[in-house]
Protein backbone atom coordinates (compact mmCIF):
# COMPACT_ATOMS: atom_id res chain seq x y z
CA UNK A 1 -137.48 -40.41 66.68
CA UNK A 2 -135.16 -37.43 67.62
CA UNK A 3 -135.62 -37.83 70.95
CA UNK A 4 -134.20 -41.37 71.56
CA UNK A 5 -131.12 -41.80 73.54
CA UNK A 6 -127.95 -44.11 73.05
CA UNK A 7 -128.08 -47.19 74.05
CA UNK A 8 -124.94 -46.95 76.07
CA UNK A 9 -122.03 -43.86 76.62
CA UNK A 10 -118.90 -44.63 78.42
CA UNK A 11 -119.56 -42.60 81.30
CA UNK A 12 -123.09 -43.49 81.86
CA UNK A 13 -124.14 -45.45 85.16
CA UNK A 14 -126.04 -48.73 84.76
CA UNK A 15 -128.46 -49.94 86.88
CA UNK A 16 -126.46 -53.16 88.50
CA UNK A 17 -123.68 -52.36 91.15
CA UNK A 18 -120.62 -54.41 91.47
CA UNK A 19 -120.99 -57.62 93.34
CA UNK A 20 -117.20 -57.45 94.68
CA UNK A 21 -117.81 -53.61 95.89
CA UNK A 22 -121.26 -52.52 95.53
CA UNK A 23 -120.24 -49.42 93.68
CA UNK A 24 -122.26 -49.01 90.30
CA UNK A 25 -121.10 -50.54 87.17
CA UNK A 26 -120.45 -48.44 84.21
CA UNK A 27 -120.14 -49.03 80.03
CA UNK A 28 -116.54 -49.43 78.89
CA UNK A 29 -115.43 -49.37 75.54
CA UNK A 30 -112.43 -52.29 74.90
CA UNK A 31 -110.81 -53.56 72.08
CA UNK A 32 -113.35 -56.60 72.10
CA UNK A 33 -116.14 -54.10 71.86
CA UNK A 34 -118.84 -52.60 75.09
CA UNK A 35 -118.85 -54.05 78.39
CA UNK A 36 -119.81 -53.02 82.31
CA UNK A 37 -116.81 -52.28 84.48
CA UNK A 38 -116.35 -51.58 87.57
CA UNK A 39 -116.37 -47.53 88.83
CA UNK A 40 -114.13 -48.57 91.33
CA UNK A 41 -111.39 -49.39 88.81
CA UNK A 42 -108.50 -49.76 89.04
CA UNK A 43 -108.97 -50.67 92.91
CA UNK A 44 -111.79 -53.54 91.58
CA UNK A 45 -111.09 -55.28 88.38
CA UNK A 46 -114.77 -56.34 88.09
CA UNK A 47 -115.71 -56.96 84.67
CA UNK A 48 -119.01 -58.16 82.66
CA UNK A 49 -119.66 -58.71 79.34
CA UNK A 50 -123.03 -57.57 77.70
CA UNK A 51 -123.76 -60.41 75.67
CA UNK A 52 -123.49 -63.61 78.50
CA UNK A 53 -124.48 -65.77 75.95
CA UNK A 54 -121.33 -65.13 74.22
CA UNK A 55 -119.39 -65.52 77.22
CA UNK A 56 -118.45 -68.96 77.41
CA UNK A 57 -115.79 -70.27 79.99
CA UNK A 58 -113.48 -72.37 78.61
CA UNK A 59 -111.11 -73.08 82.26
CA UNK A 60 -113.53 -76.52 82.10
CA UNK A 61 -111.47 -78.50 84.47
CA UNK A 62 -110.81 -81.96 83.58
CA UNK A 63 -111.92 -84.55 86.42
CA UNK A 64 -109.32 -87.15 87.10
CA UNK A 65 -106.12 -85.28 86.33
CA UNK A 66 -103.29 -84.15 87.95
CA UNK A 67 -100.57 -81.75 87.82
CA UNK A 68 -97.47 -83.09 87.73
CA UNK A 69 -95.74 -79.94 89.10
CA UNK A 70 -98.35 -79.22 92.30
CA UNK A 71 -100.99 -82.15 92.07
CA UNK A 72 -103.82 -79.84 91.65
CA UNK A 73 -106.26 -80.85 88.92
CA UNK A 74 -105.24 -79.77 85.09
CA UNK A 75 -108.04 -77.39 83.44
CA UNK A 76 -108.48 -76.73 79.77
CA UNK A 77 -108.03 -73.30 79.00
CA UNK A 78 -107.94 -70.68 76.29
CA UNK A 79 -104.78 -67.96 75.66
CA UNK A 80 -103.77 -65.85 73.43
CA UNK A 81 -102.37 -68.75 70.87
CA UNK A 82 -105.80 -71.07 71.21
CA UNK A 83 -106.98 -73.52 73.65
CA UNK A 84 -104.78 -75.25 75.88
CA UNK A 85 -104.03 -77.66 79.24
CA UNK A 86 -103.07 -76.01 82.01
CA UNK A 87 -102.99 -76.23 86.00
CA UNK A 88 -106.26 -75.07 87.65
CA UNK A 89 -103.67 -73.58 90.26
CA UNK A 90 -102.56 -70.77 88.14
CA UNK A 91 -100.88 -68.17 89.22
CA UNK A 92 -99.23 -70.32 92.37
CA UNK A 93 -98.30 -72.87 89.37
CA UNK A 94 -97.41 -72.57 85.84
CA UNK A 95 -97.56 -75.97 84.58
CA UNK A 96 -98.98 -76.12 80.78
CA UNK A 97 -99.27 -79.69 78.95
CA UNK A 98 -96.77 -79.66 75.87
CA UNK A 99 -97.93 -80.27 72.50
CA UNK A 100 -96.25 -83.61 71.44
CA UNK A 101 -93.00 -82.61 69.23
CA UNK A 102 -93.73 -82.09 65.94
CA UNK A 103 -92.53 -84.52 63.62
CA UNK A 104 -89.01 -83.83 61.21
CA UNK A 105 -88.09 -85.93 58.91
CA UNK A 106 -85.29 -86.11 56.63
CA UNK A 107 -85.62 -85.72 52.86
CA UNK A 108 -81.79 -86.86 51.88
CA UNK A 109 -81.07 -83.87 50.29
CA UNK A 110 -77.99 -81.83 51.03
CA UNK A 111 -78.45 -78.15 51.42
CA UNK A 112 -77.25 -76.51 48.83
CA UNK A 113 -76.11 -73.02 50.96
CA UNK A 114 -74.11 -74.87 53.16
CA UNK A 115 -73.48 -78.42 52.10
CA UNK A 116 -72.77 -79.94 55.63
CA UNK A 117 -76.12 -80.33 56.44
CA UNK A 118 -79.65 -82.01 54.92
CA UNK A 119 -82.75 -80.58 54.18
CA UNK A 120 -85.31 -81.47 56.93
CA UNK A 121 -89.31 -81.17 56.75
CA UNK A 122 -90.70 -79.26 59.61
CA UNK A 123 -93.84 -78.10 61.20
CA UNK A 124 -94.44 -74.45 62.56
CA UNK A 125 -96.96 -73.52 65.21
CA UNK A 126 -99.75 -73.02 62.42
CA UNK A 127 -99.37 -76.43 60.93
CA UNK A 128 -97.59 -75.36 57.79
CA UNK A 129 -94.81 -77.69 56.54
CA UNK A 130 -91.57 -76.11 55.56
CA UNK A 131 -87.96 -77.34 54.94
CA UNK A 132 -85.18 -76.58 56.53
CA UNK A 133 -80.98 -77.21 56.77
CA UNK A 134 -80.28 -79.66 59.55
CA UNK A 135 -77.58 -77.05 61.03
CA UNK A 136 -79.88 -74.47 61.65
CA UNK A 137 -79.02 -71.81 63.34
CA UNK A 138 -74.98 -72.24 61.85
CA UNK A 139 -77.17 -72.36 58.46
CA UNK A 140 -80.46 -70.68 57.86
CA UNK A 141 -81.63 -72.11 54.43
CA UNK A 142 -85.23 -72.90 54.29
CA UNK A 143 -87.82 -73.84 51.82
CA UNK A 144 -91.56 -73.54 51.91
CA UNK A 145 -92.08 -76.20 48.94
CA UNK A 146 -90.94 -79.83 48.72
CA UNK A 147 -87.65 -79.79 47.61
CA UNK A 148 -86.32 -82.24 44.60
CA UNK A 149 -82.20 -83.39 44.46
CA UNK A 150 -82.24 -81.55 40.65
CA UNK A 151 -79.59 -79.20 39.67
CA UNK A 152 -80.94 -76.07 37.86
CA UNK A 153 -80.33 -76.10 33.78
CA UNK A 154 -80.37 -72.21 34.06
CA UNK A 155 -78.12 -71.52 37.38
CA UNK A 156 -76.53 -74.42 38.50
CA UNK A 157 -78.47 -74.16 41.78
CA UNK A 158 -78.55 -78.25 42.81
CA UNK A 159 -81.97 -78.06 44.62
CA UNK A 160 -85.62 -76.92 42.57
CA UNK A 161 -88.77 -76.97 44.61
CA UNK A 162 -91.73 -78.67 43.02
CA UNK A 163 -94.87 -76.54 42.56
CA UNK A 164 -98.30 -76.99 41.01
CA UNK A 165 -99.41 -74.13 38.52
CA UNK A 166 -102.22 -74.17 36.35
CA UNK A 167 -103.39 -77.52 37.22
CA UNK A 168 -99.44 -78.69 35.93
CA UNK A 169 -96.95 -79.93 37.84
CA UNK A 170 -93.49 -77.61 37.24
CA UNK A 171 -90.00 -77.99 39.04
CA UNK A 172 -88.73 -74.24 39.51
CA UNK A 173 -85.40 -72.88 40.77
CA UNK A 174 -85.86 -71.56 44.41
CA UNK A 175 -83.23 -68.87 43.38
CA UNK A 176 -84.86 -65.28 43.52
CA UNK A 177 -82.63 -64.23 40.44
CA UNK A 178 -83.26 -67.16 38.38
CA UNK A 179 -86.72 -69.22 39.06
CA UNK A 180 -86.50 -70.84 35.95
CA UNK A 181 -89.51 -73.36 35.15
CA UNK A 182 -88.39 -76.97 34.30
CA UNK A 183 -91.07 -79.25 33.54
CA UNK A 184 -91.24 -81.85 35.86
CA UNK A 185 -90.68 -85.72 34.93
């Protein structure tokens, strides 16, 4: 089959024509992979994908709500960080529905870098507990594993983190110079 063509080449014209402009559409190369453009761009920002059955709209609005900013109805939408609520009136408004705070609470142990404040267990944007000095940003200590009120045999460091290894349960030093391995009790 030497005579077969490509299925697609960035400059070649498709059959359709733009429904905003009625000038032909033409295969585009982006970083989400081949789709039909406009030949009109940048003047029309028509765009198609080439699969519609993986396009899926995901601005579903949500029947019943309201913005509280413009009292046009919310919409669930998807961004760049996942899916979200949002006004259906976007750009005019810029009301998005806040994820409820995520939950800290306190561990009553004193950070050891600065010893005014206590360790506190947080929650980033992935999910992922870590712990952190109450003072933050005068203090920047933070742990990623559960923190114990031990003092370190080895270094004298008062907090060790708890970690499993091997199917045991170890207390280690956090330090990056010592890490010594206690067994834990």
């Amino acid at each position: 089959m030497s005579d077969s063509k490509p299925l697609f080449s960035h400059n070649s014209h498709a059959t359709q024509s733009c429904p905003k402009c009625d000038k032909p559409l033409i295969f585009r190369q982006g970083k989400a992979g081949p789709f039909l453009g406009c030949s009109g761009y940048p003047q029309c920002l028509f765009i198609q994908p080439l699969h519609p059955e993986h396009d899926f709209d995901l601005d579903k609005v949500i029947e019943g709500s309201e913005c509280p900013e413009c009292q046009s109805l919310l919409a669930v939408k998807h961004g760049r960080y996942g899916i979200f609520i949002g006004c259906s009136n976007y750009p005019t408004c810029h009301f998005t529905e806040q994820k409820e705070q995520k939950e800290e609470s306190s561990t009553n142990i004193q950070c050891p870098k600065c010893h005014a404040g206590e360790l506190i267990k947080k929650q980033n944007r992935f999910g992922k507990f870590f712990f952190a000095c109450s003072t933050y940003p005068s203090c920047n200590y933070l742990l990623n594993s559960a923190p114990v009120a031990k003092t370190c045999e080895k270094c004298g460091w008062e907090v060790l983190i708890r970690k499993k290894l091997r199917g045991s349960q170890f207390l280690i030093c956090p330090q990056k110079k010592c890490q010594h391995k206690h067994s834990s009790e």
